[in-house]
ModelCIF file with pLDDT and N, C-alpha, C, O atoms, coordinates in Angstrom:
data_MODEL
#
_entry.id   MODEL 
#
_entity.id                         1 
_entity.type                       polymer 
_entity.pdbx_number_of_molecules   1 
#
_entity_poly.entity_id                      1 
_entity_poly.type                           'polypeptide(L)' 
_entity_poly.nstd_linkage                   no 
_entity_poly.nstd_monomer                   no 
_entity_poly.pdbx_seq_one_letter_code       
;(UNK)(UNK)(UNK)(UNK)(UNK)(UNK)(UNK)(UNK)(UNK)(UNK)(UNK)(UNK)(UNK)(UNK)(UNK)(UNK)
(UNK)(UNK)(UNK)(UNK)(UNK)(UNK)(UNK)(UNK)(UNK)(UNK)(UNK)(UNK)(UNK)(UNK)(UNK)
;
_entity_poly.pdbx_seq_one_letter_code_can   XXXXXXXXXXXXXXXXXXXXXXXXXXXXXXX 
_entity_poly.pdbx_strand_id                 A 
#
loop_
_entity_poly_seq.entity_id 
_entity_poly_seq.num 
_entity_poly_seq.mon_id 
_entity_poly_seq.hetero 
1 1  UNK n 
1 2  UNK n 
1 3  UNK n 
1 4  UNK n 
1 5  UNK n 
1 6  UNK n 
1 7  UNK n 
1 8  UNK n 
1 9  UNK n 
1 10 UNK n 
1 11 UNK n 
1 12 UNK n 
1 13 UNK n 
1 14 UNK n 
1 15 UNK n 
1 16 UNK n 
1 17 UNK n 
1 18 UNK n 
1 19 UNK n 
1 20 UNK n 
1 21 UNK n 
1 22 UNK n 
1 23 UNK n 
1 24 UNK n 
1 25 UNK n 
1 26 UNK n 
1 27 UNK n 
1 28 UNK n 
1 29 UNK n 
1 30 UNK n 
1 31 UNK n 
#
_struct_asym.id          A 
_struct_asym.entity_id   1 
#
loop_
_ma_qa_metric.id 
_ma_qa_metric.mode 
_ma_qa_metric.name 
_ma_qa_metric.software_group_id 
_ma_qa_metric.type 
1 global pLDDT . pLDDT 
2 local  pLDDT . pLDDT 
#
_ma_qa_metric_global.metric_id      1 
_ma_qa_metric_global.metric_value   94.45 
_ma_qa_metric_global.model_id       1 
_ma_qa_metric_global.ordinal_id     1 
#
loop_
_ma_qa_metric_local.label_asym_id 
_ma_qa_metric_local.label_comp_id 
_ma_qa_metric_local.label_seq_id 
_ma_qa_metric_local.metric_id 
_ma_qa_metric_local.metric_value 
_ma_qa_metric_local.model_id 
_ma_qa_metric_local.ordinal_id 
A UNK 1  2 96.00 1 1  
A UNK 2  2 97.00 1 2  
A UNK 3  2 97.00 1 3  
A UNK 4  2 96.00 1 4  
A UNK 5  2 96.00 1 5  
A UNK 6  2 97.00 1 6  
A UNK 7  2 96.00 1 7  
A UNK 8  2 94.00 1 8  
A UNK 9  2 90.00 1 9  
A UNK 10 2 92.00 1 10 
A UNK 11 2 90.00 1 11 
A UNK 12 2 89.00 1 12 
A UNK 13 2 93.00 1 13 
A UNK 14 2 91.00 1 14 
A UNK 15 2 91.00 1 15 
A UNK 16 2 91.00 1 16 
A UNK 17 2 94.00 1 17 
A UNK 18 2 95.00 1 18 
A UNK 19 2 94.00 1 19 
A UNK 20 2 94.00 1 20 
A UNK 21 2 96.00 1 21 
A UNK 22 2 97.00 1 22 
A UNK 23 2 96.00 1 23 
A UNK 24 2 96.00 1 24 
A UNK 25 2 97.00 1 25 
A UNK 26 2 97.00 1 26 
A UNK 27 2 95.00 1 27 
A UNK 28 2 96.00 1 28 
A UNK 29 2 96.00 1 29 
A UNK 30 2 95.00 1 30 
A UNK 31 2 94.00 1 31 
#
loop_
_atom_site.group_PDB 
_atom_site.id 
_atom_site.type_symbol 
_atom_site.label_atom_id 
_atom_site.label_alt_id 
_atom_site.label_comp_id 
_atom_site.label_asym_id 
_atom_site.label_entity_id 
_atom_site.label_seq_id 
_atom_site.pdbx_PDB_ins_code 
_atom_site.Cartn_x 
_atom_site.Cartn_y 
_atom_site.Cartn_z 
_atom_site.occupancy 
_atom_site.B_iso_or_equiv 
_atom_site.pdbx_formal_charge 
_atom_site.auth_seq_id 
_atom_site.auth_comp_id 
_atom_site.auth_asym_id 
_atom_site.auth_atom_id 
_atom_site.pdbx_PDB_model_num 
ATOM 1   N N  . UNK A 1 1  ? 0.818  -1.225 0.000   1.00 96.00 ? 1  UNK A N  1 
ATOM 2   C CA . UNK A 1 1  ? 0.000  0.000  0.000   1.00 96.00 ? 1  UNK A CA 1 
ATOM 3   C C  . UNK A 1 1  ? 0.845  1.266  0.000   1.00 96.00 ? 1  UNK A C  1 
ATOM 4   O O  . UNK A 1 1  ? 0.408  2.397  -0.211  1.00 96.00 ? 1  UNK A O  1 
ATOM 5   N N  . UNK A 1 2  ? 2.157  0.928  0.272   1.00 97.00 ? 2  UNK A N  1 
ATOM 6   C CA . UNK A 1 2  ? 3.094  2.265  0.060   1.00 97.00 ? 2  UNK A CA 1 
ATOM 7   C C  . UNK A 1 2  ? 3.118  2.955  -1.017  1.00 97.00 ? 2  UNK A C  1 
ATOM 8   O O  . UNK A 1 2  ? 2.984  2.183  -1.967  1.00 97.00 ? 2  UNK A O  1 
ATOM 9   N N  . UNK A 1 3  ? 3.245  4.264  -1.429  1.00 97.00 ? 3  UNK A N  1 
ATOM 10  C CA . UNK A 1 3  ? 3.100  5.125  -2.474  1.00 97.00 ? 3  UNK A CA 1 
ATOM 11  C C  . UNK A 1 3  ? 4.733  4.851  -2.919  1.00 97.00 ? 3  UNK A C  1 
ATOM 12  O O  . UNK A 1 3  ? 5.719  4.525  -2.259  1.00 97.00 ? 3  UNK A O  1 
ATOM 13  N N  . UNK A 1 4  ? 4.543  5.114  -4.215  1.00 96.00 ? 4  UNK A N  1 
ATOM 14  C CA . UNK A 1 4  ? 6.264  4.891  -4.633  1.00 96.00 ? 4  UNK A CA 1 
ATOM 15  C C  . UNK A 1 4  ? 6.982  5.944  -5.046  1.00 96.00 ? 4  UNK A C  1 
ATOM 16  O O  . UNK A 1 4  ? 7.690  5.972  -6.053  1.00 96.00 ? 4  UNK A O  1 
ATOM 17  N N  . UNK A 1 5  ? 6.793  6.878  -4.219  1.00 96.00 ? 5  UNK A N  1 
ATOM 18  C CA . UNK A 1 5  ? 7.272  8.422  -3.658  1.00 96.00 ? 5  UNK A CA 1 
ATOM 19  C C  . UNK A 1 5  ? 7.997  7.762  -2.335  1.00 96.00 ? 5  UNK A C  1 
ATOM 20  O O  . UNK A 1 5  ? 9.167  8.126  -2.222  1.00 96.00 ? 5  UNK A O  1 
ATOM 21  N N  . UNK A 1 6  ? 7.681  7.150  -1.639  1.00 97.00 ? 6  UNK A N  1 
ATOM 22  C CA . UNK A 1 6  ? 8.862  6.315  -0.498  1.00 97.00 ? 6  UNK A CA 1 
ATOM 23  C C  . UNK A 1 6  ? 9.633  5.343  -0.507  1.00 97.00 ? 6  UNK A C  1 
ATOM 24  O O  . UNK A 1 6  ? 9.341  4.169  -0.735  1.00 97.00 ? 6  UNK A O  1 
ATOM 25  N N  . UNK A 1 7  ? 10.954 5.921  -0.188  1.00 96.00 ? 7  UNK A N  1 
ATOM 26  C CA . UNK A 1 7  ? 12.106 5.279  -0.619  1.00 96.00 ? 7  UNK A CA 1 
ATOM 27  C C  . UNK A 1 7  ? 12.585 4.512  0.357   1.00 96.00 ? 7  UNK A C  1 
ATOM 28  O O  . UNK A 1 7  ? 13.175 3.500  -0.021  1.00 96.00 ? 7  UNK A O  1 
ATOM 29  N N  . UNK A 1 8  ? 12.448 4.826  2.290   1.00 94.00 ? 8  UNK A N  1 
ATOM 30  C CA . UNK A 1 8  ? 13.192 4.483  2.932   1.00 94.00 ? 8  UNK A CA 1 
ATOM 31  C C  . UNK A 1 8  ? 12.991 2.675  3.537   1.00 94.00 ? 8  UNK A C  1 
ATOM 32  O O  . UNK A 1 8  ? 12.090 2.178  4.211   1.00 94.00 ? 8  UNK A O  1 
ATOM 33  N N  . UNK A 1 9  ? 14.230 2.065  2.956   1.00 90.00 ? 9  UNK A N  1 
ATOM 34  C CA . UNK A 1 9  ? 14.135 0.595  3.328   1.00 90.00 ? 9  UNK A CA 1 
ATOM 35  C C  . UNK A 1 9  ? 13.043 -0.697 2.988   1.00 90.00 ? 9  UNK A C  1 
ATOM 36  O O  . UNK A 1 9  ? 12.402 -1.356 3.807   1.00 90.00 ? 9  UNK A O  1 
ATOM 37  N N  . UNK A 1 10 ? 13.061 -0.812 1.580   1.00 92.00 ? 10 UNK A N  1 
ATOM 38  C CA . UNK A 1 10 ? 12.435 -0.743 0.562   1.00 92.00 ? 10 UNK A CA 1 
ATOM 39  C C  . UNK A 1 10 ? 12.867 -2.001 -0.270  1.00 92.00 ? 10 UNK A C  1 
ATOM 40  O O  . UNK A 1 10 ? 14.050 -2.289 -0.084  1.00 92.00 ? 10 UNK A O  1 
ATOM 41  N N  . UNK A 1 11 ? 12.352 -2.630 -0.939  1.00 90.00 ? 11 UNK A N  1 
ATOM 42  C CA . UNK A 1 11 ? 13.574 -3.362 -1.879  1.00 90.00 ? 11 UNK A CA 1 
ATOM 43  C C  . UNK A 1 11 ? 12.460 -2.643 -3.267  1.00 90.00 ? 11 UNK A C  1 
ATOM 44  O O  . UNK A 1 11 ? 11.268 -2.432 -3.487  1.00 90.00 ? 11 UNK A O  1 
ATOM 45  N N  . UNK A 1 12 ? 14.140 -2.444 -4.084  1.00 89.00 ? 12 UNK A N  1 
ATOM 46  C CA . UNK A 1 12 ? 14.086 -1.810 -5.384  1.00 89.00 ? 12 UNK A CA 1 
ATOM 47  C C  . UNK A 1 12 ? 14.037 -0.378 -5.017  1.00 89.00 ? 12 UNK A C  1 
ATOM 48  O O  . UNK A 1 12 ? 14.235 0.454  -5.902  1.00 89.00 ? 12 UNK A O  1 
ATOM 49  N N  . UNK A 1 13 ? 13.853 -0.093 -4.094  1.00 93.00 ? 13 UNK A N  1 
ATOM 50  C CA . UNK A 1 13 ? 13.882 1.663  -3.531  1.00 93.00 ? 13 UNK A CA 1 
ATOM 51  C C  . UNK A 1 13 ? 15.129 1.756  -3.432  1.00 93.00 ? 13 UNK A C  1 
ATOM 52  O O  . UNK A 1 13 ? 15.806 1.413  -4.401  1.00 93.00 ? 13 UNK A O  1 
ATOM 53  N N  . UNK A 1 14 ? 15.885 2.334  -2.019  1.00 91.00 ? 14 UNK A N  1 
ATOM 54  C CA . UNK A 1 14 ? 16.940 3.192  -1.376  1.00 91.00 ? 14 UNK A CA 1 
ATOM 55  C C  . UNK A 1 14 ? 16.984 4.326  -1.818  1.00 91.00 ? 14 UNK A C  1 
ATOM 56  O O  . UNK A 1 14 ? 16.158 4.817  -2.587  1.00 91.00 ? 14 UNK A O  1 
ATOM 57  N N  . UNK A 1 15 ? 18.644 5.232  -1.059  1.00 91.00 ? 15 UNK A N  1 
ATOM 58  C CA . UNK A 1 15 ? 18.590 6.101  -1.751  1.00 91.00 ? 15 UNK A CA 1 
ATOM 59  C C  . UNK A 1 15 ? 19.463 6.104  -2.724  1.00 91.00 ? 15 UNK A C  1 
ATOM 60  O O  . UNK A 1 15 ? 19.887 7.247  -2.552  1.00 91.00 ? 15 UNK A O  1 
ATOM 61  N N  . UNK A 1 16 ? 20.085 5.686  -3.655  1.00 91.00 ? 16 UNK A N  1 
ATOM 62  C CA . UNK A 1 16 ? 20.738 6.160  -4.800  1.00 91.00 ? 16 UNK A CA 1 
ATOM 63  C C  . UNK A 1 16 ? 19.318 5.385  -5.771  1.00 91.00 ? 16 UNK A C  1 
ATOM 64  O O  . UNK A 1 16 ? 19.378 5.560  -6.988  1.00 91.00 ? 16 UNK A O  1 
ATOM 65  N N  . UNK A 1 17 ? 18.365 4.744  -5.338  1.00 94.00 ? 17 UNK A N  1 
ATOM 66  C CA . UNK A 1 17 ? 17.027 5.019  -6.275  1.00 94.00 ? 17 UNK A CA 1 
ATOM 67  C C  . UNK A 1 17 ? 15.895 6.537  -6.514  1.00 94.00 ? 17 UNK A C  1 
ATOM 68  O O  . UNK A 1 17 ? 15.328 7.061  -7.472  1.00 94.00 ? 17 UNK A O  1 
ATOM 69  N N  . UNK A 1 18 ? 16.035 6.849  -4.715  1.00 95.00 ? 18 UNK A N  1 
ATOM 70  C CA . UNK A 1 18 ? 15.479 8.537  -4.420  1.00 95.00 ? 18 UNK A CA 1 
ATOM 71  C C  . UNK A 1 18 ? 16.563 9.482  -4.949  1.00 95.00 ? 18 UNK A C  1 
ATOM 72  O O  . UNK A 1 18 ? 16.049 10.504 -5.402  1.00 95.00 ? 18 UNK A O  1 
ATOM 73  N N  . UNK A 1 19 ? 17.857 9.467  -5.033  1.00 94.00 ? 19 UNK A N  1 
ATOM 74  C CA . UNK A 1 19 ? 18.531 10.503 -5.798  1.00 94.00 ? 19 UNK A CA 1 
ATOM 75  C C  . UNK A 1 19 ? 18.302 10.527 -7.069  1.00 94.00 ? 19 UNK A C  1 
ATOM 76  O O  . UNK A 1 19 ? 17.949 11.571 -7.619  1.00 94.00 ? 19 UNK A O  1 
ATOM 77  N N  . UNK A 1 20 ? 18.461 9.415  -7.714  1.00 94.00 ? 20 UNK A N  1 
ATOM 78  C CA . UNK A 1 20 ? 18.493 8.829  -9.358  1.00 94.00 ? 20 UNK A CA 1 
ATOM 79  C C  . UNK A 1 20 ? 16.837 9.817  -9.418  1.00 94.00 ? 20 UNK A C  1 
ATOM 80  O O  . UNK A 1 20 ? 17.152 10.966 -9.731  1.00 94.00 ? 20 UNK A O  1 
ATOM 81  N N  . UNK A 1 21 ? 15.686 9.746  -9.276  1.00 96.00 ? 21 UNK A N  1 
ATOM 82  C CA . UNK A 1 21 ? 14.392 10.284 -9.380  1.00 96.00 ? 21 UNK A CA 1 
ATOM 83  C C  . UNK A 1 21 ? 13.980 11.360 -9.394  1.00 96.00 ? 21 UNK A C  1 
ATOM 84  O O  . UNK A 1 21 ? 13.283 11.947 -10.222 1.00 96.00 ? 21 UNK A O  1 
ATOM 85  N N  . UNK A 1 22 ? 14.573 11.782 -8.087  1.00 97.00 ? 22 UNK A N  1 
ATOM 86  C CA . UNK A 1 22 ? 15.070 13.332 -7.634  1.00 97.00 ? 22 UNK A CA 1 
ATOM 87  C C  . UNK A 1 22 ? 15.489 14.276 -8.949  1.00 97.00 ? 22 UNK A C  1 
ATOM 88  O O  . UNK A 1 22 ? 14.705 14.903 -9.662  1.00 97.00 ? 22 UNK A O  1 
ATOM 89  N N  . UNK A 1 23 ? 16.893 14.206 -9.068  1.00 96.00 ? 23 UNK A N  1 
ATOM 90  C CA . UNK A 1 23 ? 17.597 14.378 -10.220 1.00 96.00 ? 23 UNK A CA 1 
ATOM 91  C C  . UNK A 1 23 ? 17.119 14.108 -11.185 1.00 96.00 ? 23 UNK A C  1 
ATOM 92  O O  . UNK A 1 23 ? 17.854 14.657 -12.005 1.00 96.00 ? 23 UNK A O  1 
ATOM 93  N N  . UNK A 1 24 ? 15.881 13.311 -12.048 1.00 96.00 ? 24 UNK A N  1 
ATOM 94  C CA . UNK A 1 24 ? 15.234 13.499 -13.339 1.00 96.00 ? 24 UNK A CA 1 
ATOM 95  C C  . UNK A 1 24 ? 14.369 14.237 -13.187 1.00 96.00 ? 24 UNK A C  1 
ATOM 96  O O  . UNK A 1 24 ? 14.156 14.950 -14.168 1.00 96.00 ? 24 UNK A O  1 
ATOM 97  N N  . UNK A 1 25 ? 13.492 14.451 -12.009 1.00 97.00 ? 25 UNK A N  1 
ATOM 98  C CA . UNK A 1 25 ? 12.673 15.064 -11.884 1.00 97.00 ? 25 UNK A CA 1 
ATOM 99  C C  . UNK A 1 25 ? 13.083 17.004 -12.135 1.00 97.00 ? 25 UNK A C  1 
ATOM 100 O O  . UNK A 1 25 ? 12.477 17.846 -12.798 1.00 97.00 ? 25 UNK A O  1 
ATOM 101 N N  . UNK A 1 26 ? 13.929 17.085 -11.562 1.00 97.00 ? 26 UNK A N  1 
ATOM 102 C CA . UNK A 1 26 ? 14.722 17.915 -11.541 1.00 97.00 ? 26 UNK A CA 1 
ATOM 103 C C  . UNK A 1 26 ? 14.673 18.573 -12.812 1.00 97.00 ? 26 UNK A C  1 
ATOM 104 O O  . UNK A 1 26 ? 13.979 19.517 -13.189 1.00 97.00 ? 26 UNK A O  1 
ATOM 105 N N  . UNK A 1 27 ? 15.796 17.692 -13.570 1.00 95.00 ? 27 UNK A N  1 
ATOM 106 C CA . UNK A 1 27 ? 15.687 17.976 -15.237 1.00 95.00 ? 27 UNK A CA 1 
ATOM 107 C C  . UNK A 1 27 ? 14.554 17.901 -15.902 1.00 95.00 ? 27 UNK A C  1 
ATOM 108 O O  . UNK A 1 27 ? 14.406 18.777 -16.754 1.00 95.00 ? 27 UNK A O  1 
ATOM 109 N N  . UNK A 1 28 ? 13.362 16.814 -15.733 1.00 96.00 ? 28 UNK A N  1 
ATOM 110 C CA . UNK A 1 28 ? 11.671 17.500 -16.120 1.00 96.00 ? 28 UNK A CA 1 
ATOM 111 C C  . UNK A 1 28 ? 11.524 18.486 -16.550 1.00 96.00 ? 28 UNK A C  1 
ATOM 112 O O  . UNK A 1 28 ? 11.401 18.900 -17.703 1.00 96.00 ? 28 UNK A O  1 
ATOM 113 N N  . UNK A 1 29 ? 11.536 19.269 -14.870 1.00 96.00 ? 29 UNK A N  1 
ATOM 114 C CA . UNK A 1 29 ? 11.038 20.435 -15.237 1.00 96.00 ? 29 UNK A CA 1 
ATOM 115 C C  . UNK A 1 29 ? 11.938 21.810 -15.532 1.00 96.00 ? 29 UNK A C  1 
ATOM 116 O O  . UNK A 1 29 ? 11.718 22.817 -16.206 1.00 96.00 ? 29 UNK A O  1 
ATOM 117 N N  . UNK A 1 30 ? 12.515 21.582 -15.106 1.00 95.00 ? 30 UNK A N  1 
ATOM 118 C CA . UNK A 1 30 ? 13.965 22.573 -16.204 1.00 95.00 ? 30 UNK A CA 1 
ATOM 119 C C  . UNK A 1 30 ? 13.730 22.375 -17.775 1.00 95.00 ? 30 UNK A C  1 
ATOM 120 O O  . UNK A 1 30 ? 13.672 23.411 -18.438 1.00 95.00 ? 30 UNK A O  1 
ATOM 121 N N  . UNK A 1 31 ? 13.610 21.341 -18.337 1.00 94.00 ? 31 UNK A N  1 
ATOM 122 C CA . UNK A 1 31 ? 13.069 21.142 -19.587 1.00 94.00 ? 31 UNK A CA 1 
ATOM 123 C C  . UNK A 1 31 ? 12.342 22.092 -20.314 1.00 94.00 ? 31 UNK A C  1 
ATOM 124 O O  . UNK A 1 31 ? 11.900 21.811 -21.428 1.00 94.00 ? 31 UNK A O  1 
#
């Protein structure tokens, strides 16, 4: 039922999965 906006302790999450997301998101909207 977790939203997959949460990263912490996770399998297939962590954080170099929340940075990696972060950082496209990032570039999105800079786009």
């Amino acid at each position: 039922i977790f939203y997959p906006c949460s990263y912490s302790c996770r399998v297939r999450k962590g954080t170099h999965k929340g940075v990696k997301d972060v950082q496209a998101t990032i570039r999105r909207i800079e786009s």
